[in-house]
Protein backbone atom coordinates (compact mmCIF):
# COMPACT_ATOMS: atom_id res chain seq x y z
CA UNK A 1 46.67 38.14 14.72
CA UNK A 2 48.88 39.20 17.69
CA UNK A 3 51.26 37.02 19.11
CA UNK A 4 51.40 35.05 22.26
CA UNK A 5 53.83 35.63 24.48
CA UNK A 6 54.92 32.86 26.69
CA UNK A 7 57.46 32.58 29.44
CA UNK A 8 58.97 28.86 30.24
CA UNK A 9 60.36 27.52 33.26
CA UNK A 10 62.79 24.53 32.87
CA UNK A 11 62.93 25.23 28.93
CA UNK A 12 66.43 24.06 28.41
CA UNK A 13 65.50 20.66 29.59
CA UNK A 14 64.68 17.45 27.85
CA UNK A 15 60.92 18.60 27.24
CA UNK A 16 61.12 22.05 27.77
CA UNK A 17 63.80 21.95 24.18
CA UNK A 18 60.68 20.25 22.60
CA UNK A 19 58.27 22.53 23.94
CA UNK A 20 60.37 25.99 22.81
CA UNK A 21 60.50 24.09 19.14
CA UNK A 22 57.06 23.67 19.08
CA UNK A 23 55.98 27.08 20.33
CA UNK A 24 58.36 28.66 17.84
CA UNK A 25 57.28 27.11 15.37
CA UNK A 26 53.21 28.30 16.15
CA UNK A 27 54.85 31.75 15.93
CA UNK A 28 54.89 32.40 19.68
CA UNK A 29 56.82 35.01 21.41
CA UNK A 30 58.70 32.34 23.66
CA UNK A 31 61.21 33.19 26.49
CA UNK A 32 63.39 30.91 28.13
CA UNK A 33 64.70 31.34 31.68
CA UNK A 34 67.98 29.80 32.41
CA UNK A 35 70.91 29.95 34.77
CA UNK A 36 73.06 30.33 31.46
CA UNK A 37 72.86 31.82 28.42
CA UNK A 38 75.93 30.50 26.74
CA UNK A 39 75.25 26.94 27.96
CA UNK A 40 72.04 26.71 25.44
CA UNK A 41 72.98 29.47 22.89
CA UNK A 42 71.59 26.55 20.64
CA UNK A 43 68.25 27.56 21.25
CA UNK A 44 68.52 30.69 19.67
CA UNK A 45 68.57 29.37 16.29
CA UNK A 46 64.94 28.94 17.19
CA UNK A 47 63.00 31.69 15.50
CA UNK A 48 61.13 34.33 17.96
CA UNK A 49 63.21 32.44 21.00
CA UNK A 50 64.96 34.54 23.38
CA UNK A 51 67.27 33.37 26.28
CA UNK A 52 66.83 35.17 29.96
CA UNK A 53 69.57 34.42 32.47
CA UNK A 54 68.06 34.79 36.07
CA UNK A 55 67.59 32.65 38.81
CA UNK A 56 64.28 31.29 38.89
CA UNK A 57 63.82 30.95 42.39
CA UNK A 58 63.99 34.52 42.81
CA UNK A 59 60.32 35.82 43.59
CA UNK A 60 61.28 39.23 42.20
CA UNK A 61 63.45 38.16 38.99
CA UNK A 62 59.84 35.99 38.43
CA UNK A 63 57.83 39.26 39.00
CA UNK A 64 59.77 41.02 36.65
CA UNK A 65 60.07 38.17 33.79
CA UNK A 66 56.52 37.71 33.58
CA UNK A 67 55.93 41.22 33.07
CA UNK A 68 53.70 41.22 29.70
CA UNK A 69 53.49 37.85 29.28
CA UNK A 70 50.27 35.69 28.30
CA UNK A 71 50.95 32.89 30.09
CA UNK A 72 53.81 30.68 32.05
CA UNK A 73 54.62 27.27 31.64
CA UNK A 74 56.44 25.65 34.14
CA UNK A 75 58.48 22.45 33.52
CA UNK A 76 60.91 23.04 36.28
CA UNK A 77 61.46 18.91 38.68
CA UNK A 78 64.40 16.71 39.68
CA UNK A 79 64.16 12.88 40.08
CA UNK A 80 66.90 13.59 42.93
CA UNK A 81 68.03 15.98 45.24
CA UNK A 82 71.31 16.67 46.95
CA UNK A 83 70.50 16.50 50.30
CA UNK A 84 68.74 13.08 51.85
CA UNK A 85 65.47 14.88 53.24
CA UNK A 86 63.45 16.20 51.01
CA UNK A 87 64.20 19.83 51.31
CA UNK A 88 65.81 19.45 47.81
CA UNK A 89 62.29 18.54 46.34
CA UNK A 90 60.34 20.87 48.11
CA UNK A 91 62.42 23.84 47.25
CA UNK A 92 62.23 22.89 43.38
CA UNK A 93 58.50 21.46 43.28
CA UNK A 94 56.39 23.38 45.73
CA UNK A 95 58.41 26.51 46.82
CA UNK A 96 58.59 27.09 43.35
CA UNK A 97 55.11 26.51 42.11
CA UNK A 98 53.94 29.04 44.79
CA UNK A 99 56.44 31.74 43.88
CA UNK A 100 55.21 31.47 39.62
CA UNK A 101 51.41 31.60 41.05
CA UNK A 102 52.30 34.82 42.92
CA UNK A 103 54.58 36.28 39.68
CA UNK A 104 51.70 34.95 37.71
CA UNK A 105 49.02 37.16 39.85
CA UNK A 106 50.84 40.01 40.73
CA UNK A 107 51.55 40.98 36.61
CA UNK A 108 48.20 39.77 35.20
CA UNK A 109 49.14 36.74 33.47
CA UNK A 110 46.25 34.37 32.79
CA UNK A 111 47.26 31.05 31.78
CA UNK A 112 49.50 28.46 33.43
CA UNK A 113 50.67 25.21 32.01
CA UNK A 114 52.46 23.09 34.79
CA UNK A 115 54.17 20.18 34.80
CA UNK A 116 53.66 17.30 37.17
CA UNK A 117 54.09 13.62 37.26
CA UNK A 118 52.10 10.64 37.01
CA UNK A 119 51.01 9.45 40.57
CA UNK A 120 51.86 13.18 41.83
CA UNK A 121 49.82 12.78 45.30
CA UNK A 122 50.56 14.30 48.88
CA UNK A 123 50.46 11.41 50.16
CA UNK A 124 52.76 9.27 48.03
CA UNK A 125 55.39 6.83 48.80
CA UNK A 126 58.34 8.92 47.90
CA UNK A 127 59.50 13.08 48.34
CA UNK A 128 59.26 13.44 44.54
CA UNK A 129 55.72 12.12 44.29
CA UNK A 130 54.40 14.03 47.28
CA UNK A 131 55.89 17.05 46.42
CA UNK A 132 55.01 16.82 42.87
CA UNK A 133 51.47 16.23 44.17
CA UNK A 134 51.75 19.46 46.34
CA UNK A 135 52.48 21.85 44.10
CA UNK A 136 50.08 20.48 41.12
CA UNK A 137 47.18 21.02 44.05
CA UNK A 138 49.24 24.56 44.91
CA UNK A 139 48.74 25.66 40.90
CA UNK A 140 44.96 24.16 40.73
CA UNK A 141 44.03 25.77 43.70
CA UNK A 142 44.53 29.28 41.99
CA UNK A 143 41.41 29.43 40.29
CA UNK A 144 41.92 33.04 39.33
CA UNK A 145 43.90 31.89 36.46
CA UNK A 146 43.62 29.73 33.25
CA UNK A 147 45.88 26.48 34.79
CA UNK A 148 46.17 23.01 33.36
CA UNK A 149 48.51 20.14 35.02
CA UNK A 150 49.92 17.40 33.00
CA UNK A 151 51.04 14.12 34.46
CA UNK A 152 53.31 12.01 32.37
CA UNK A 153 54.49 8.86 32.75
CA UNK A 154 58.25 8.16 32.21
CA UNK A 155 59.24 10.38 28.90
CA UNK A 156 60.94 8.67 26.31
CA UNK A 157 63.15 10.41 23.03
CA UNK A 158 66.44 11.87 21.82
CA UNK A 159 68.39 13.14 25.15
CA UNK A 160 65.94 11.63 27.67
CA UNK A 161 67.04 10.52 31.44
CA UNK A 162 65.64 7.20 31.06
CA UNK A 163 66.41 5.00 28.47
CA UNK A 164 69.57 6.22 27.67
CA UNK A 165 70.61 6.03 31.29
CA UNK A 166 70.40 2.40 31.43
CA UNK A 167 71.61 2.41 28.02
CA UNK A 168 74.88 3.48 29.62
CA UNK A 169 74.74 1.31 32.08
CA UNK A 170 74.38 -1.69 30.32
CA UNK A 171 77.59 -0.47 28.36
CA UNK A 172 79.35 -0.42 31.71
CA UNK A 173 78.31 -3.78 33.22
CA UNK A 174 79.35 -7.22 31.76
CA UNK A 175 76.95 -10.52 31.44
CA UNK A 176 74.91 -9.71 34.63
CA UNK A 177 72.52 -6.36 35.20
CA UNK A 178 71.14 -6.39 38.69
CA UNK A 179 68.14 -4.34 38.68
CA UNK A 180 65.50 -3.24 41.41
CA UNK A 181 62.62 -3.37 40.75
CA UNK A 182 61.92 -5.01 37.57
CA UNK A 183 58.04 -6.19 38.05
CA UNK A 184 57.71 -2.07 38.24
CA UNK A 185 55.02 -0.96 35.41
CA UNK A 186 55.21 1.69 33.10
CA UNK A 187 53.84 3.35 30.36
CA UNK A 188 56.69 5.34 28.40
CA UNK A 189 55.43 8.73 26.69
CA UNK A 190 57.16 9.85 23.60
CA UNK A 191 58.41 13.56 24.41
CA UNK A 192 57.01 14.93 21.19
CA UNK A 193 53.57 13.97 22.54
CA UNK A 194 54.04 15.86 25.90
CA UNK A 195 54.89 18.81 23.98
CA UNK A 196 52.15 18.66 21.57
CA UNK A 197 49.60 18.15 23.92
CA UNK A 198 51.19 21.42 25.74
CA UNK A 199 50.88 23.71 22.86
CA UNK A 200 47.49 22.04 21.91
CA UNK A 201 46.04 22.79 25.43
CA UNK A 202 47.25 26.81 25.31
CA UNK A 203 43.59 28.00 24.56
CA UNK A 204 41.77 25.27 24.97
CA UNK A 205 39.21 26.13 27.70
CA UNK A 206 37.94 22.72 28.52
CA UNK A 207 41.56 22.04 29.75
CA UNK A 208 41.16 25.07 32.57
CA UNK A 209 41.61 23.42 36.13
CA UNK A 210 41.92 20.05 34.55
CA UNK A 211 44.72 17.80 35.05
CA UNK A 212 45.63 15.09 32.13
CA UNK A 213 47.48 12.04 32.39
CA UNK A 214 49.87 11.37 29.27
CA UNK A 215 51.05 7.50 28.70
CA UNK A 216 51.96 6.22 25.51
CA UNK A 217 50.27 3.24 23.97
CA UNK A 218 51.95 0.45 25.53
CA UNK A 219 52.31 -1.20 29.20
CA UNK A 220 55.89 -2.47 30.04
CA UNK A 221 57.52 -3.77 32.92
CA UNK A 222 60.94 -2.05 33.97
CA UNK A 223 62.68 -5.56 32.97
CA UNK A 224 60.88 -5.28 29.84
CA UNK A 225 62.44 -2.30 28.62
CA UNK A 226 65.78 -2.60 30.10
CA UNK A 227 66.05 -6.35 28.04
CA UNK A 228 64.64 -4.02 24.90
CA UNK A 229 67.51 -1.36 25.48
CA UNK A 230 69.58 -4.23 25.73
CA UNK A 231 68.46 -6.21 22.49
CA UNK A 232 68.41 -2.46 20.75
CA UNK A 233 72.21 -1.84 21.66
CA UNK A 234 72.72 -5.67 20.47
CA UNK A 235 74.29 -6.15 24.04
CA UNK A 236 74.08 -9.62 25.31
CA UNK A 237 72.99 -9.21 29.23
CA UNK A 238 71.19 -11.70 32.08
CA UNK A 239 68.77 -8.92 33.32
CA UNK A 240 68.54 -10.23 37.17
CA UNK A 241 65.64 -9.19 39.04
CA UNK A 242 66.74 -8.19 42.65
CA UNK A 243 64.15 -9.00 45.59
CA UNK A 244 63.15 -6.29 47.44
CA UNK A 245 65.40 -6.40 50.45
CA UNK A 246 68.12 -6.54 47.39
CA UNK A 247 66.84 -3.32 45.67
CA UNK A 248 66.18 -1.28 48.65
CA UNK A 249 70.33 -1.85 49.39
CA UNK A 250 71.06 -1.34 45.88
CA UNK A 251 69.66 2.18 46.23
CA UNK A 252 70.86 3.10 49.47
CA UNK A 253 74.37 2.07 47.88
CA UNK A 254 73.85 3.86 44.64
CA UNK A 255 72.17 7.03 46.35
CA UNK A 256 75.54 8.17 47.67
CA UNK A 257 77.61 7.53 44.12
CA UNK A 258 78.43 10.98 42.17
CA UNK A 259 75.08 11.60 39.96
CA UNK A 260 73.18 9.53 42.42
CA UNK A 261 72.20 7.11 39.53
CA UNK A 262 69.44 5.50 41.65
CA UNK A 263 68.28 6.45 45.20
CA UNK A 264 65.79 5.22 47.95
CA UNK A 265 63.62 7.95 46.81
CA UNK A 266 63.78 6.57 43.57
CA UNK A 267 62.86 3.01 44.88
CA UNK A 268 60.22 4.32 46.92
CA UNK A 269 58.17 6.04 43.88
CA UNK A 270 58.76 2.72 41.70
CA UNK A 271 56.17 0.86 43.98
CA UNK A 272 53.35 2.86 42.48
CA UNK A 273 52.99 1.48 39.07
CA UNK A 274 53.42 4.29 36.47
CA UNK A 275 50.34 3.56 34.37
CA UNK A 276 47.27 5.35 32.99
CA UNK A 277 43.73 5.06 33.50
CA UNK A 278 42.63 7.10 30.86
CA UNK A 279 44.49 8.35 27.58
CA UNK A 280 45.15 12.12 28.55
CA UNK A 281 46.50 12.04 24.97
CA UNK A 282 42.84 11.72 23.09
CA UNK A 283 41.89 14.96 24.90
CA UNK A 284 43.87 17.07 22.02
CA UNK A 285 43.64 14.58 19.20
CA UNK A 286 47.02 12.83 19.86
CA UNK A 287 48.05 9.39 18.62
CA UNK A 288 50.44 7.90 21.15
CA UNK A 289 53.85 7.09 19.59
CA UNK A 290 54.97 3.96 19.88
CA UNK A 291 58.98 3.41 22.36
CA UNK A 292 60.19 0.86 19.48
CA UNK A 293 59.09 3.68 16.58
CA UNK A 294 61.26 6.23 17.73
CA UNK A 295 64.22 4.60 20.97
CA UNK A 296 66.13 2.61 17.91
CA UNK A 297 66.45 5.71 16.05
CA UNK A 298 68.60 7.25 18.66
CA UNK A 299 70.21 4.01 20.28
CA UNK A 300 71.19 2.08 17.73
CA UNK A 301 69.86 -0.84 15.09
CA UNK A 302 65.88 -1.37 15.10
CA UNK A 303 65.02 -5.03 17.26
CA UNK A 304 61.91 -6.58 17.84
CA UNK A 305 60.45 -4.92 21.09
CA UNK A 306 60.30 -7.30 24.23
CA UNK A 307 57.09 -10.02 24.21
């Protein structure tokens, strides 16, 4: 049986590490496009892995990457941009997405796996969602090739941008946490799952042109989880819920810290509750894994999860 040959966008990320792992281990041909080479040499351990350095918002590095491939996978978002205007998110969602449909046409390449987000819509509350919603519609709308579009809900595991960022925070803030938001809903995915149910979909046909939302098994408010990152890290913190005139200040203060650890684009997607209304998950035979299975193994001493 002949190989696959697969080229990922975004592979050196949280999921896309996963993802190569996975693939690698289903004895695909995987390549991984990156901006460095030496800064993920770690990925080459991986068997049949290689490591590309190009810029992947060149059309014609794309064009010339995809070049005997069977399919692209795209994984490529930011919670934040640089600039205050969405330009930023445009750029790396929908500019993007319409380059690796072109690259994607213009070499043959049949299948396309691409990433979005939960609550992805044009006409979202927030840059990330609408431009997340943009370029899922820009991929679906190329019915000349093979694509699915995964939604996710916030992912949780080793290395993630979620837990362990309030993780550190809580380190760094005595007694009181103010936090925006906190009646926000969400339904935490466990990274392994997102990647399985990306290699599972690969020739699946009854996944062509169909998006899938992917939550894990449990609903949680955002106070919920920060008091169970809290009672994980055996940290003793008053979790205060901020009103809403509070929160919206909060992230106009924190958008302009180095990082930008929270923004008003952030606070604007968190009023759409990040929730499923169907298990995306049972689609390719996957058991949800449970947050309080999996977040004390990398955090610190197993706790009862919040009530």
């Amino acid at each position: 049986m002949t190989r696959a040959t697969v080229c990922i966008l975004g592979g050196t990320g949280f999921v896309g590490r996963h993802l190569a792992a996975r693939l690698a281990q289903r004895e695909f041909n995987v390549t991984v496009l990156t901006r460095s080479c030496a800064r993920h040499r770690e990925l080459l351990v991986l068997p049949s892995v290689a490591l590309v350095e190009t810029d992947v918002h060149d059309a014609a590095s794309l064009r010339r990457e995809f070049a005997g491939c069977d399919g692209v996978i795209n994984l490529v978002g930011i919670l934040n941009e640089r600039g205050h205007r969405g330009k930023g998110f445009r750029q790396v969602h929908v500019e993007l997405a319409r380059k690796v449909v072109d690259a994607c046409r213009a070499n043959g390449v049949p299948r396309l796996l691409h990433m979005s987000a939960l609550n992805a819509d044009e006409t979202g509350p927030s840059h990330y969602l609408r431009t997340k919603g943009e370029a899922a519609a820009l991929a679906l709308a190329a019915d000349d090739l093979q694509v699915t579009v995964f939604e996710p809900s916030v992912i949780f595991g080793p290395g993630d941008s979620f837990i362990n960022r309030f993780a550190a925070l809580l380190r760094r803030l005595p007694a009181v946490f103010p936090l925006a938001c906190p009646q926000a809903r969400f339904a935490p995915v466990y990274v392994g799952d997102v990647a399985e149910a990306l290699v599972r979909s690969w020739d699946m046909r009854a996944s062509f042109g169909r998006r899938y939302r992917l939550c894990g098994p449990r609903t949680y408010t955002l106070r919920e989880l920060v008091k169970y990152t809290a009672g994980v890290m055996r940290l003793r913190r008053a979790i205060l819920g901020l009103p809403a005139w509070a929160g919206w200040l909060q992230a106009l203060c924190m958008e302009w810290l180095p990082g930008k650890p929270f923004s008003l684009d952030n606070y604007h997607s968190l009023s759409v509750d990040s929730v499923c209304g169907s298990d995306g998950l049972a689609a390719f035979n996957i058991t949800p894994l449970a947050l309080e299975a999996v977040v004390p193994g990398y955090l610190g001493t197993p706790v009862r999860g919040p009530n």
